[in-house]
C-alpha atoms as a PDB file:
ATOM      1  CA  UNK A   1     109.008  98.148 125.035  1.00  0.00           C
ATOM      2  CA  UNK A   2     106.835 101.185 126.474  1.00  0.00           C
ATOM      3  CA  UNK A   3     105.272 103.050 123.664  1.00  0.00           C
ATOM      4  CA  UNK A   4     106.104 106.827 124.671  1.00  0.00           C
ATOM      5  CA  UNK A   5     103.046 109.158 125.596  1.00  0.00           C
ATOM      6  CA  UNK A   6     103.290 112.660 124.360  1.00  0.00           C
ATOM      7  CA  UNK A   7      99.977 113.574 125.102  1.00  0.00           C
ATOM      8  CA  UNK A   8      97.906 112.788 128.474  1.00  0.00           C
ATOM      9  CA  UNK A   9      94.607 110.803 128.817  1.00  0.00           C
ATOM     10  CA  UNK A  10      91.982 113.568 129.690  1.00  0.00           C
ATOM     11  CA  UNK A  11      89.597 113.072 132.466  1.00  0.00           C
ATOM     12  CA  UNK A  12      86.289 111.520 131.575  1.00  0.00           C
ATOM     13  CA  UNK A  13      84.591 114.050 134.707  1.00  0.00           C
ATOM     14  CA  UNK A  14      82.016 116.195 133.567  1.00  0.00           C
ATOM     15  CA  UNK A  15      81.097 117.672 137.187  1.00  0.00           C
ATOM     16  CA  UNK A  16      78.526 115.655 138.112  1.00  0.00           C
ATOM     17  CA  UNK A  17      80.164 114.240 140.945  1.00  0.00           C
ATOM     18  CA  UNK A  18      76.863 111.539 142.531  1.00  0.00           C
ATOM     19  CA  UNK A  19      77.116 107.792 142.836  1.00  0.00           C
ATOM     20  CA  UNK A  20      74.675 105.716 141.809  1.00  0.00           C
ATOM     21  CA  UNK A  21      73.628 102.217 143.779  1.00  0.00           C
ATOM     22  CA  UNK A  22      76.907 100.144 142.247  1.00  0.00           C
ATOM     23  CA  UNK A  23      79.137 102.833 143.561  1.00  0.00           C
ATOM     24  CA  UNK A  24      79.617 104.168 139.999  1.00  0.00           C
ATOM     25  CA  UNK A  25      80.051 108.138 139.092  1.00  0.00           C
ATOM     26  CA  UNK A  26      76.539 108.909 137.318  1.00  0.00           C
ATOM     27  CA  UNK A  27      78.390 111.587 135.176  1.00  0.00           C
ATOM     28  CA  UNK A  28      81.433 109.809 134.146  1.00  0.00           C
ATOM     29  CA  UNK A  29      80.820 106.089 134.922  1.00  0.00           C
ATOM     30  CA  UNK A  30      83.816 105.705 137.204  1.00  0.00           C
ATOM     31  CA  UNK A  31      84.680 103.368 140.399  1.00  0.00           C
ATOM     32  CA  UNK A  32      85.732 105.197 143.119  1.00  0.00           C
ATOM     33  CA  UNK A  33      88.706 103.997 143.194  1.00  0.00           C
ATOM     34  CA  UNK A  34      89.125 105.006 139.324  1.00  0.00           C
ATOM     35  CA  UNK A  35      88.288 108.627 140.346  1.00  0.00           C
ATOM     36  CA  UNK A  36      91.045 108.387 143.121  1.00  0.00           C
ATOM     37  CA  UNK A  37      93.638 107.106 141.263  1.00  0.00           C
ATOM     38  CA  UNK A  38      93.334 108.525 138.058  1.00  0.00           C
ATOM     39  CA  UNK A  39      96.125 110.729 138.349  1.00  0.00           C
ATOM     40  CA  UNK A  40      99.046 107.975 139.265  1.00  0.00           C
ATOM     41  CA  UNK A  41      97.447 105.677 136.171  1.00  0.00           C
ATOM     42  CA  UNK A  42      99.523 105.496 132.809  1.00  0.00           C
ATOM     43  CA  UNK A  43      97.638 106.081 129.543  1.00  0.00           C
ATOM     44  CA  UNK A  44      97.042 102.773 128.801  1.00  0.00           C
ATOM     45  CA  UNK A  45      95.480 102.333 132.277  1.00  0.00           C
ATOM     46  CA  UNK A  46      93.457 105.593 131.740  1.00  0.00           C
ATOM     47  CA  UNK A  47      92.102 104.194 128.090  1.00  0.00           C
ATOM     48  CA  UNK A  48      90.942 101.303 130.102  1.00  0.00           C
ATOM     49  CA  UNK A  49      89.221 102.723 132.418  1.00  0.00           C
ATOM     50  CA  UNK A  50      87.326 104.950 129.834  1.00  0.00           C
ATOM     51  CA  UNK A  51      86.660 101.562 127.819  1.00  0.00           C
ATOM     52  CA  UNK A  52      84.676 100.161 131.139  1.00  0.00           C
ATOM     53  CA  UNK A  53      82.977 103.531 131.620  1.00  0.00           C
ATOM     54  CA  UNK A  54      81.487 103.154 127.965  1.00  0.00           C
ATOM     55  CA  UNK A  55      80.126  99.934 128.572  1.00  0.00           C
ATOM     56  CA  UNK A  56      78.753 100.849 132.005  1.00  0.00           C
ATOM     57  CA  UNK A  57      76.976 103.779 130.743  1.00  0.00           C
ATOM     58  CA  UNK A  58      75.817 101.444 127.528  1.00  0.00           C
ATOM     59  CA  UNK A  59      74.354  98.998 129.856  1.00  0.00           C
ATOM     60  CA  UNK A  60      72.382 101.576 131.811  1.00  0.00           C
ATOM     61  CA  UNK A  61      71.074 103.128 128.676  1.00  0.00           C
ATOM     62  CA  UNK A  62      69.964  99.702 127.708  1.00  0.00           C
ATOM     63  CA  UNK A  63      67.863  99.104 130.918  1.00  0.00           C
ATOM     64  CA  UNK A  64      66.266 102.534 130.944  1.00  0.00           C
ATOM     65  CA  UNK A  65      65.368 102.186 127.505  1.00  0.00           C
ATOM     66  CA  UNK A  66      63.704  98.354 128.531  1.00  0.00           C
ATOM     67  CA  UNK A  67      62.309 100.073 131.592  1.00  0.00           C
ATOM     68  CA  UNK A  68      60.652 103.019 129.436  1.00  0.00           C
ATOM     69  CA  UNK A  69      59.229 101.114 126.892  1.00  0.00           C
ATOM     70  CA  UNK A  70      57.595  98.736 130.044  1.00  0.00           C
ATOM     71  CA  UNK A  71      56.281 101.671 131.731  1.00  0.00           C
ATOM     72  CA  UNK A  72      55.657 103.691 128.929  1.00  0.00           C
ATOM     73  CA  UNK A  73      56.253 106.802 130.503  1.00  0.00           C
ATOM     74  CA  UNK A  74      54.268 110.033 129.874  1.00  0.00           C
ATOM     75  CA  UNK A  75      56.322 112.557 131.327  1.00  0.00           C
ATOM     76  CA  UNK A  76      60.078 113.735 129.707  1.00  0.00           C
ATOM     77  CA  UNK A  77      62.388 115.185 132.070  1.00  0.00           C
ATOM     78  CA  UNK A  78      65.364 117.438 130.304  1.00  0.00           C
ATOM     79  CA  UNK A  79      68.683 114.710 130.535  1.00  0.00           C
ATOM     80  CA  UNK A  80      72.071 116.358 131.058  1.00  0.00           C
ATOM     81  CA  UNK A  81      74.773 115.543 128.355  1.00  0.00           C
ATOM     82  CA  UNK A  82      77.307 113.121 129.295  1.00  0.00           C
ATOM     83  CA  UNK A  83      80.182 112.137 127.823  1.00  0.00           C
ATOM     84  CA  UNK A  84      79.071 108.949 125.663  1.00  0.00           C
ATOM     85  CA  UNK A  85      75.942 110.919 124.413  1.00  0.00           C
ATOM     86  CA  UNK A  86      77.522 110.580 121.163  1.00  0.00           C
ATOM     87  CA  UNK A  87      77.838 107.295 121.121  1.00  0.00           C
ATOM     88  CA  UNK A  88      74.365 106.181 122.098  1.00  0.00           C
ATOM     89  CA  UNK A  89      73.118 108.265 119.183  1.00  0.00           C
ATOM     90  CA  UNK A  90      75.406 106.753 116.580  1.00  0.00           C
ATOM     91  CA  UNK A  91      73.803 103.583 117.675  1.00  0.00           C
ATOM     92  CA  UNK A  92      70.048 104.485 116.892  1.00  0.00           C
END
C-alpha cells in the first residue's frame, strides 16, 4: 500500500539553470531528464532524485577540494550558495 502524500516534494532549482560537462544542472545537480520530468514524478521519485543530487554535488566538492589543495590556489573567487551548502559544512 501507497503511503498518502499530503505535502509535495519541492524543487531542488535554485536558478542557476547551466550544465556542466556530465550533463548535470551546476545549481541543483539534476539530469536533464530529472529537470523535465520532475513534475509527473511521485514523492518518492522526487526524494530520489534529491538523494543522487546530494551525492553528485558531494563528489564534486570532493574533487575541487583534491584539486585546490594540488594547485594550491592563490586567488578566492565569491561561490554562490547552493542547496547542499549546509551539508558540506556539517561535514568539516
Amino acid at each position: 500500500m501507497e503511503q498518502l502524500d499530503f505535502f509535495d516534494v519541492p524543487s531542488p532549482c535554485v536558478g542557476c539553470c547551466q550544465v556542466n560537462n556530465r550533463g548535470y544542472c551546476k545549481g541543483c545537480y539534476r539530469s536533464r531528464d530529472e529537470r523535465f520530468y520532475w513534475q509527473q514524478m511521485t514523492a518518492d521519485q522526487k526524494i530520489k532524485v534529491i538523494k543522487l543530487c546530494r551525492q553528485r554535488y558531494m563528489r564534486i566538492m570532493r574533487r575541487k577540494k583534491q584539486h585546490n589543495i594540488s594547485q594550491e590556489a592563490d586567488v578566492q573567487s565569491p561561490q554562490q550558495l547552493f542547496i547542499f551548502d549546509d551539508i558540506e559544512k556539517d561535514r568539516i
